[in-house]
Protein backbone atom coordinates (compact mmCIF):
# COMPACT_ATOMS: atom_id res chain seq x y z
CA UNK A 1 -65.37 -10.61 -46.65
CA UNK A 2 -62.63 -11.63 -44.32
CA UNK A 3 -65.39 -14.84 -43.36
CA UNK A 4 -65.65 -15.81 -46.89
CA UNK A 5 -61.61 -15.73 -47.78
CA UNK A 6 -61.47 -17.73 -44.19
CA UNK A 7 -63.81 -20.43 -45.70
CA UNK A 8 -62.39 -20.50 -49.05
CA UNK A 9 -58.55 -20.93 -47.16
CA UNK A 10 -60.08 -23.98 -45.51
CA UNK A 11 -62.11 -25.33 -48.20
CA UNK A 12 -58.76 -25.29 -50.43
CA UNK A 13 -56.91 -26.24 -47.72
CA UNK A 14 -59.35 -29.60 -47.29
CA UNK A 15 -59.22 -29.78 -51.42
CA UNK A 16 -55.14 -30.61 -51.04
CA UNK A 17 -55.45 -33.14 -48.23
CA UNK A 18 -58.10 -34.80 -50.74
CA UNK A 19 -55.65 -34.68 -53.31
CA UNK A 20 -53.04 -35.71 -51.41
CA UNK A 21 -54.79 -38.57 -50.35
CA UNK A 22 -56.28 -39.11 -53.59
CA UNK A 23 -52.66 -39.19 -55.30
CA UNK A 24 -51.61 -41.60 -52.37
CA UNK A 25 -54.19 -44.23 -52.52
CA UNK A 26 -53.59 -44.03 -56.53
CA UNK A 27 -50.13 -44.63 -55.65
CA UNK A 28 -50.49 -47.62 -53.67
CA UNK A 29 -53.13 -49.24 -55.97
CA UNK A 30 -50.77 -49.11 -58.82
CA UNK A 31 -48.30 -50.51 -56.63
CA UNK A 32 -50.56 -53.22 -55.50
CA UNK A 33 -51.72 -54.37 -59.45
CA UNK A 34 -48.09 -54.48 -59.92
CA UNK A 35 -47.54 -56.68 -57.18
CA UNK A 36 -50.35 -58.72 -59.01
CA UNK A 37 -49.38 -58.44 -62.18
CA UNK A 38 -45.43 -60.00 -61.05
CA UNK A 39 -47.24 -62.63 -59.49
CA UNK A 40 -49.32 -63.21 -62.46
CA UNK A 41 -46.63 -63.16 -64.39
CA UNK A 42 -45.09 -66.14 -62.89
CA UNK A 43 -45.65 -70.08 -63.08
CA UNK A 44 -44.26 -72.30 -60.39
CA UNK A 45 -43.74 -75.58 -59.95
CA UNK A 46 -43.36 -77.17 -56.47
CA UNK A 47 -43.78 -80.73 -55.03
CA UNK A 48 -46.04 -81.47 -52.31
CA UNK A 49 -46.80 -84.98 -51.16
CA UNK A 50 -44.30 -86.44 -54.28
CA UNK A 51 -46.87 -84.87 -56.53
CA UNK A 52 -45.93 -81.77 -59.00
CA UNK A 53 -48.15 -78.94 -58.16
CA UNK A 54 -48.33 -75.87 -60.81
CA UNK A 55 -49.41 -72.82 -60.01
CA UNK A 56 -50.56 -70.84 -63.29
CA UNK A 57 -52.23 -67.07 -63.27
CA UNK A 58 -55.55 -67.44 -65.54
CA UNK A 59 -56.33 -64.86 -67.85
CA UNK A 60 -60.17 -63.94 -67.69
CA UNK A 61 -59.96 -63.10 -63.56
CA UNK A 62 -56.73 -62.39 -62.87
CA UNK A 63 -55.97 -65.13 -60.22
CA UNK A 64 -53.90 -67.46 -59.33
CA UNK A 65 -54.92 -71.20 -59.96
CA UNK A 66 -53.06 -74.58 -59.25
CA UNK A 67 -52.97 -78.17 -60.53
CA UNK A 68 -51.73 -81.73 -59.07
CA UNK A 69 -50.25 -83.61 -61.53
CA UNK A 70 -49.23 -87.17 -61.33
CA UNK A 71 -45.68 -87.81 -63.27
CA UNK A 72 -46.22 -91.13 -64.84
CA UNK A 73 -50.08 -91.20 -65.97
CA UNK A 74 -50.20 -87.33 -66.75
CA UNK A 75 -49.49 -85.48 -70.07
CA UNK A 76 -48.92 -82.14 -71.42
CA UNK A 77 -51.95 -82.23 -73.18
CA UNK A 78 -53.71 -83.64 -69.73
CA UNK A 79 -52.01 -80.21 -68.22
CA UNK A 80 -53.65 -78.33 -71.40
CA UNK A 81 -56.58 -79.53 -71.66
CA UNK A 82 -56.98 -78.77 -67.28
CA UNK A 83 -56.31 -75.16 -68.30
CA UNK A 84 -58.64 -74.91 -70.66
CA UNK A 85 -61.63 -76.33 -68.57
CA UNK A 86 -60.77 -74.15 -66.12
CA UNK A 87 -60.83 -70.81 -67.74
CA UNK A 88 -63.28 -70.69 -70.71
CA UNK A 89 -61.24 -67.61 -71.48
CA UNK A 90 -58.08 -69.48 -72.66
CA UNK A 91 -58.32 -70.12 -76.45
CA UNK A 92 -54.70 -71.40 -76.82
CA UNK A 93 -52.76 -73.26 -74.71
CA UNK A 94 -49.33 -74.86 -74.94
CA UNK A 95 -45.77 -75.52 -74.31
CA UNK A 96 -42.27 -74.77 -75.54
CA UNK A 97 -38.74 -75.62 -75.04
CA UNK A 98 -35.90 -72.83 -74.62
CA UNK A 99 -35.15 -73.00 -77.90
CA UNK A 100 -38.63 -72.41 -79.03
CA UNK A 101 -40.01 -76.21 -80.16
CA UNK A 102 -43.50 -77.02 -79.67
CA UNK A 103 -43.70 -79.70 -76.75
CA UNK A 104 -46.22 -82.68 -78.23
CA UNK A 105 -49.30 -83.27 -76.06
CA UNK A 106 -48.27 -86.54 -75.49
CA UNK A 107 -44.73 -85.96 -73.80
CA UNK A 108 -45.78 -87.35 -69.86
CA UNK A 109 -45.07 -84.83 -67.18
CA UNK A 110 -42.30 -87.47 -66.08
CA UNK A 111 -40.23 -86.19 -68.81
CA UNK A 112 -41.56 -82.28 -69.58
CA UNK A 113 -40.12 -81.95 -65.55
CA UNK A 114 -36.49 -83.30 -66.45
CA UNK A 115 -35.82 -80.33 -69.04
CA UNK A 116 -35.42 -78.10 -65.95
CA UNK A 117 -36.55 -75.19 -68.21
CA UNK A 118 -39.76 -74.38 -70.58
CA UNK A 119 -42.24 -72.43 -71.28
CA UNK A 120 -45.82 -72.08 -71.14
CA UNK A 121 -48.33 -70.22 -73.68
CA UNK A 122 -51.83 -68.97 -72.56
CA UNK A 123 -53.35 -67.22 -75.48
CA UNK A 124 -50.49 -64.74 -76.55
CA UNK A 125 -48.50 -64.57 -73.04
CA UNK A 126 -45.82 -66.64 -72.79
CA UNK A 127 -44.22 -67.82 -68.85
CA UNK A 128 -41.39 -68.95 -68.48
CA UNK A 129 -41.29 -72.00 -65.98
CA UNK A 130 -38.62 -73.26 -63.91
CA UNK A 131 -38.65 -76.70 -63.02
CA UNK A 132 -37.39 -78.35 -59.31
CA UNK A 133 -33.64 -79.68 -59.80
CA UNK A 134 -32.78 -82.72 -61.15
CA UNK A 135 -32.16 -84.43 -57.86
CA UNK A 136 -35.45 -83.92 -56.25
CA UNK A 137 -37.41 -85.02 -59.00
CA UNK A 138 -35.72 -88.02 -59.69
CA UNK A 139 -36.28 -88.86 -55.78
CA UNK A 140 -40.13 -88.06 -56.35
CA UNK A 141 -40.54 -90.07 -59.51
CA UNK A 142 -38.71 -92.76 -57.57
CA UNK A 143 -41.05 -92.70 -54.49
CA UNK A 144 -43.81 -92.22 -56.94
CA UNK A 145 -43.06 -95.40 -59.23
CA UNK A 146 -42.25 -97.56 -56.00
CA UNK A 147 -45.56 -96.89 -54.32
CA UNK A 148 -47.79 -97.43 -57.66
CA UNK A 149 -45.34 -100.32 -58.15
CA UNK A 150 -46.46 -102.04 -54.54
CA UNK A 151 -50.02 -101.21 -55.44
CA UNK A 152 -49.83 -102.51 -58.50
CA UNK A 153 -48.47 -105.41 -56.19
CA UNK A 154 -51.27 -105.55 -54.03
CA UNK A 155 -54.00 -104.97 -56.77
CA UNK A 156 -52.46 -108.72 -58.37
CA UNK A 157 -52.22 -110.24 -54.78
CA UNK A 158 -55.52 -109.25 -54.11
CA UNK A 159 -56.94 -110.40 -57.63
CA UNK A 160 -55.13 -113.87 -57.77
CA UNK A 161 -56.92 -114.29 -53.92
CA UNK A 162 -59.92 -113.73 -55.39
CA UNK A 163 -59.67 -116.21 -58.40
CA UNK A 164 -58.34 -118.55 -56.27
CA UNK A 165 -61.58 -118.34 -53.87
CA UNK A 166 -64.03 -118.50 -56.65
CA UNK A 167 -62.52 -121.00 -59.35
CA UNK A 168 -60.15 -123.13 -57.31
CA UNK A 169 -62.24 -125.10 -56.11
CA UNK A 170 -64.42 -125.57 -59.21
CA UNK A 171 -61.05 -126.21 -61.49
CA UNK A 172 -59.48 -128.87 -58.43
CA UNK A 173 -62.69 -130.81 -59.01
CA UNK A 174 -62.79 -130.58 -62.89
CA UNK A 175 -58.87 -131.70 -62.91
CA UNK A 176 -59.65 -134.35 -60.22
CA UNK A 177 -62.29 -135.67 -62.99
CA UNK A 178 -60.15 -135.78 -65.75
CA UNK A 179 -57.41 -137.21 -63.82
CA UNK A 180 -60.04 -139.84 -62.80
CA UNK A 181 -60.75 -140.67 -66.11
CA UNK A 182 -57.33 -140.74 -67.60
CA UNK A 183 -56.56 -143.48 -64.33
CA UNK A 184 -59.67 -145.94 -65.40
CA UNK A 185 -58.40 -145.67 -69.38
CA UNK A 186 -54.74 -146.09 -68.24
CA UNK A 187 -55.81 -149.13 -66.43
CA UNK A 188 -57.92 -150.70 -68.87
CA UNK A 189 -55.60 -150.73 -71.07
CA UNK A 190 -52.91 -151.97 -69.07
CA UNK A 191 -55.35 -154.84 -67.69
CA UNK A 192 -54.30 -157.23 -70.53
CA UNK A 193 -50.62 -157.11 -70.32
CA UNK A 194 -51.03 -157.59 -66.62
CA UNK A 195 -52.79 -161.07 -67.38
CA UNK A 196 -50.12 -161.39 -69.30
CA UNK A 197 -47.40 -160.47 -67.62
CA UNK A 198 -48.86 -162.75 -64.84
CA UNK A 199 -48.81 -165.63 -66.18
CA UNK A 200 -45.30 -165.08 -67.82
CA UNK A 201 -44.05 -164.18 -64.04
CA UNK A 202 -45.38 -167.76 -63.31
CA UNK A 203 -43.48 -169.37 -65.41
CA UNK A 204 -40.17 -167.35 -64.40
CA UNK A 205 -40.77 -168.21 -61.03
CA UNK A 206 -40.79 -172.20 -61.59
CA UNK A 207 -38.08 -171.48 -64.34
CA UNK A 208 -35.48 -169.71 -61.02
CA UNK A 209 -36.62 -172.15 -58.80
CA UNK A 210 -35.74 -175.32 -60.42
CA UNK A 211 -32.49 -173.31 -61.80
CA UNK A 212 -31.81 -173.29 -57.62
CA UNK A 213 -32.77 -176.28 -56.95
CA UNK A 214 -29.93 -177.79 -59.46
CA UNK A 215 -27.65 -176.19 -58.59
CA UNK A 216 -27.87 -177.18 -54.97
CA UNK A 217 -28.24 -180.46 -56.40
CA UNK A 218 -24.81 -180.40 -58.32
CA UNK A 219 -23.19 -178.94 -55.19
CA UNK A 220 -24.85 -181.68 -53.38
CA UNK A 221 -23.37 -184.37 -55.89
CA UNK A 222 -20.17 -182.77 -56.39
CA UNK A 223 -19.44 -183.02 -51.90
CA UNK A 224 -20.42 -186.60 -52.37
CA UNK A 225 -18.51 -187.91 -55.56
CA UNK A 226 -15.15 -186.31 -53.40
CA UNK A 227 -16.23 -187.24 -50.18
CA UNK A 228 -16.41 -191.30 -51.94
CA UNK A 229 -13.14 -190.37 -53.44
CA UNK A 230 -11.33 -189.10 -50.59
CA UNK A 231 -12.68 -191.88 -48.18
CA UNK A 232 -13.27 -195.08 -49.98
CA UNK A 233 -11.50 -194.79 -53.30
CA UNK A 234 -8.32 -192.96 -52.99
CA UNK A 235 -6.60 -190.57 -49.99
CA UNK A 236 -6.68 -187.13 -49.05
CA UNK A 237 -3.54 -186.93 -50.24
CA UNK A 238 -4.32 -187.40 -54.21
CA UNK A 239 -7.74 -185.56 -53.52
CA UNK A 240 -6.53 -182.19 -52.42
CA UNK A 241 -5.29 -180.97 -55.05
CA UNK A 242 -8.64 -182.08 -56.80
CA UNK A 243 -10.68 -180.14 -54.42
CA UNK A 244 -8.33 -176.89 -54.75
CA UNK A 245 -8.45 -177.07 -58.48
CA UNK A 246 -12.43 -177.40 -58.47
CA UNK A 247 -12.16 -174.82 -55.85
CA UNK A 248 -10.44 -171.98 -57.82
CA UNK A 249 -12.55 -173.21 -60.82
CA UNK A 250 -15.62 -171.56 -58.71
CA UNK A 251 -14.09 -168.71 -58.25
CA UNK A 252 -13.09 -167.89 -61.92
CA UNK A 253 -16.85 -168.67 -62.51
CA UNK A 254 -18.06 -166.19 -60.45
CA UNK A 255 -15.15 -163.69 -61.72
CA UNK A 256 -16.82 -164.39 -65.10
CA UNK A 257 -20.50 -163.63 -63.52
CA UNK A 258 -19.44 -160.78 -62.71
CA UNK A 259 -17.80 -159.81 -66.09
CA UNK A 260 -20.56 -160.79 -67.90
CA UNK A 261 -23.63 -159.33 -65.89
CA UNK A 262 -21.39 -156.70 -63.79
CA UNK A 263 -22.98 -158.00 -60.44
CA UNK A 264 -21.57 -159.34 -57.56
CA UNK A 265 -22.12 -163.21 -57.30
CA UNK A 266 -24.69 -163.38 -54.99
CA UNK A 267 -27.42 -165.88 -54.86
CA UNK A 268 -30.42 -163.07 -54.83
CA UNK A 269 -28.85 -161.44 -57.76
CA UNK A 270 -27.95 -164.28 -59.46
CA UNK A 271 -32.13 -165.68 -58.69
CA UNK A 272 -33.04 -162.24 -60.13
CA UNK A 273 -30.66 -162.84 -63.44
CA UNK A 274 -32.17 -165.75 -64.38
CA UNK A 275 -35.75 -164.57 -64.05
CA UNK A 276 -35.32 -161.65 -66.05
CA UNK A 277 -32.78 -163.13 -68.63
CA UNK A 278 -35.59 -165.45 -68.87
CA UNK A 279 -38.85 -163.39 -68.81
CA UNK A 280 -37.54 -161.39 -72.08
CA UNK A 281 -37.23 -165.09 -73.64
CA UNK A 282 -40.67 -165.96 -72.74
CA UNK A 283 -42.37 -162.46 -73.66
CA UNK A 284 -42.08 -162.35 -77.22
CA UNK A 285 -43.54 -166.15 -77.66
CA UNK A 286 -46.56 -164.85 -75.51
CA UNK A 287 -46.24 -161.38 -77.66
CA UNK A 288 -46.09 -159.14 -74.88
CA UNK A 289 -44.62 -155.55 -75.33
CA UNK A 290 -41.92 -154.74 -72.34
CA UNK A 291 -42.11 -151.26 -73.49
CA UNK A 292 -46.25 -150.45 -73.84
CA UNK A 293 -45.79 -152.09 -70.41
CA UNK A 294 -43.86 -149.74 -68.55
CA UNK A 295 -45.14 -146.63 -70.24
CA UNK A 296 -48.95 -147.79 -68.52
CA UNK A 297 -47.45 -148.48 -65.67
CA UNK A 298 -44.90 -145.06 -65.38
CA UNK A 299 -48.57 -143.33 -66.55
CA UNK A 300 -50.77 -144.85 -63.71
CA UNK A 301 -48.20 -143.91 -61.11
CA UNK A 302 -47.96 -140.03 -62.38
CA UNK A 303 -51.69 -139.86 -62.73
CA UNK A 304 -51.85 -141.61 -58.67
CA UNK A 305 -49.22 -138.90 -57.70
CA UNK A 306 -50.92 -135.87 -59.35
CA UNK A 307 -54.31 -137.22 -57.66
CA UNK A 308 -52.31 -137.59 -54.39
CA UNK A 309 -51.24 -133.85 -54.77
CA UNK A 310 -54.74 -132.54 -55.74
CA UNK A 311 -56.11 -134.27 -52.75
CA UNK A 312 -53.51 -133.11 -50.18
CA UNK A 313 -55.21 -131.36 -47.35
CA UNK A 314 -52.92 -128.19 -47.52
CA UNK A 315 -54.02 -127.71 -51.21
CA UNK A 316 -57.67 -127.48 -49.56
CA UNK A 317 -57.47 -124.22 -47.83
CA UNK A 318 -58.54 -126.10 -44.49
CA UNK A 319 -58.10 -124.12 -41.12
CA UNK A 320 -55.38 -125.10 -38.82
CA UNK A 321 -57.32 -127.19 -36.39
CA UNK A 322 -58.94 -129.87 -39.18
CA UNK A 323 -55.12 -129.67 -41.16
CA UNK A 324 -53.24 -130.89 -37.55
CA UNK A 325 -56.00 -133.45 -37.13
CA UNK A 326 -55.48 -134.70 -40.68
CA UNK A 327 -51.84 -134.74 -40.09
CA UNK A 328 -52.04 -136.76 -36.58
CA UNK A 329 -54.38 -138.81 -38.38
CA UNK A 330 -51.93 -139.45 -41.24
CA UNK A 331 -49.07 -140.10 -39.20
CA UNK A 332 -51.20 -142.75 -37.20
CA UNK A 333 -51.59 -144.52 -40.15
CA UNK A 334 -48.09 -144.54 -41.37
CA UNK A 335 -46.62 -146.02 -37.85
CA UNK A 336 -49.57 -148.67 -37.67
CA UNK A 337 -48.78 -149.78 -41.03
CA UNK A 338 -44.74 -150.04 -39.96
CA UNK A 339 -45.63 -152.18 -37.07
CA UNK A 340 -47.94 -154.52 -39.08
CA UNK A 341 -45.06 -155.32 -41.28
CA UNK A 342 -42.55 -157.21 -38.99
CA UNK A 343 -45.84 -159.48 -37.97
CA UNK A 344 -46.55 -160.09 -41.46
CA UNK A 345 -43.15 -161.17 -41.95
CA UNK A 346 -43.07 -163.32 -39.06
């Protein structure tokens, strides 16, 4: 008897250290799937590597789960729709401000991050989500826009490189063919009113010279009608003041040159007066249009310039080596053809 009460003192005594232990794991489970369920209960936001990451509990297992989002490209209904592929379970998903308005799907995350505050609906929880401050995520959406600003940079650099390499080339040779072409019109029609202008330039020539030639003549027959005067005819004394007066009579001629014409007097000048003064004279009897002229001829030299340009050997994307020689070569030219000159003249 005394054996059996023994037994049953132990077996009730082993029954409360069960329970005991029972009622203490319970304990500390419920404690745990609190812990869980506060965590679960809470969406945060946090920034790592300038990106928004947002950690959100989802409904069918009971875990947490987070998503990068990038501020300019992203949406709320890019952050919705992410929720909703990820948990099959979640059958309505959105967002609302602190007063309770529906945040559109197409707000960006840019601007759903500068209210600070919001809230998030899964199903028929709502979270209420607290947002980094202002400063910070203006200094992330700074970084952020800078860098896809600079690739954005890059991507054009390295897309205008590209064009260039493939249809450079092929448009340089196309333009040099039109140019070509525009060059041999230009100068075909500009080939009769330089036979033209020829011949009229001919006759301007003879016209200046013989205009030179009397003149020296007059001057040459003016010093001998005073030098008879002064030597044979009369004295020095009555021909002085002939001489001063036809003196000072040349010099209020060339005052008057120079009124008329606004040039100095000088014999070049006054050689390239008469030829011109002329060649207008002789141009309309041989009909030829001054002003067809020199639009040809303004045309030919910006077609030769743009042709000079396209040819240029750093438009040709030559390496360094072949560009010096061309250079050396090019400035060979230019002091051979300086030193040929004075010869030429001589």
């Amino acid at each position: 008897m005394r054996h059996k009460i023994l037994v049953s003192s132990v077996l009730l005594g082993r029954c409360r250290v069960l329970s005991t232990e029972c009622a203490s794991h319970t304990g500390y489970s419920s404690v745990g799937t609190g812990l869980i369920r506060e965590k679960e209960s809470r969406v945060s936001v946090r920034y790592e590597k300038g990106l928004p990451i947002v950690t959100v509990p989802l409904p069918s297992r009971s875990e947490m789960c987070q998503f990068s989002l990038r501020p300019i490209s992203d949406t709320v209904g890019t952050l919705c729709k992410s929720l909703s592929d990820e948990d099959k379970g979640i059958d309505f998903v959105a967002l609302y401000s602190q007063d309770g308005v529906r945040i559109s799907n197409s707000t960006s995350i840019e601007h759903l991050l500068q209210f600070q505050n919001f809230r998030l609906r899964i199903n028929d929880v709502f979270y209420d989500v607290e947002a980094p401050p202002c400063e910070n995520l203006e200094s992330v959406l700074l970084s952020n826009s800078s860098e896809k600003l600079r690739t954005l940079d890059d991507i054009k650099v390295t897309v205008a490189s590209l064009h260039a390499v493939l249809n450079v080339d092929e448009y340089k040779l196309d333009r040099e063919r039109t140019l070509l072409k525009r060059l041999e019109e230009t100068k075909v029609a500009l080939k009769p009113l330089e036979e033209k202008k020829r011949i009229i330039d001919e006759e301007c020539e003879k016209r200046s010279e013989r205009v030179l030639w009397a003149g020296f003549a007059a001057m040459g027959l003016q010093t001998g009608i005073f030098a008879r005067l002064t030597w044979w005819e009369y004295s020095w004394d009555i021909m002085e003041p002939v001489t001063y007066f036809a003196t000072y009579a040349t010099v209020i001629g060339t005052l008057g040159y120079y009124i008329l014409t606004r040039q100095q007097f000088e014999y070049p000048t006054a050689r390239g007066h008469v030829f011109f003064s002329h060649f207008h004279k002789i141009a309309v009897k041989h009909d030829f249009n001054i002003e067809r002229y020199n639009q040809l001829k303004q045309l030919v030299e910006e077609i030769e310039r743009d042709l000079g340009r396209l040819r240029d050997p750093l438009y040709q994307h030559l390496p360094a080596k072949r560009l010096f020689h061309l250079m050396q070569l090019e400035k060979t030219k230019k002091e051979w053809a300086a030193a040929k000159r004075p010869e030429e003249r001589n």
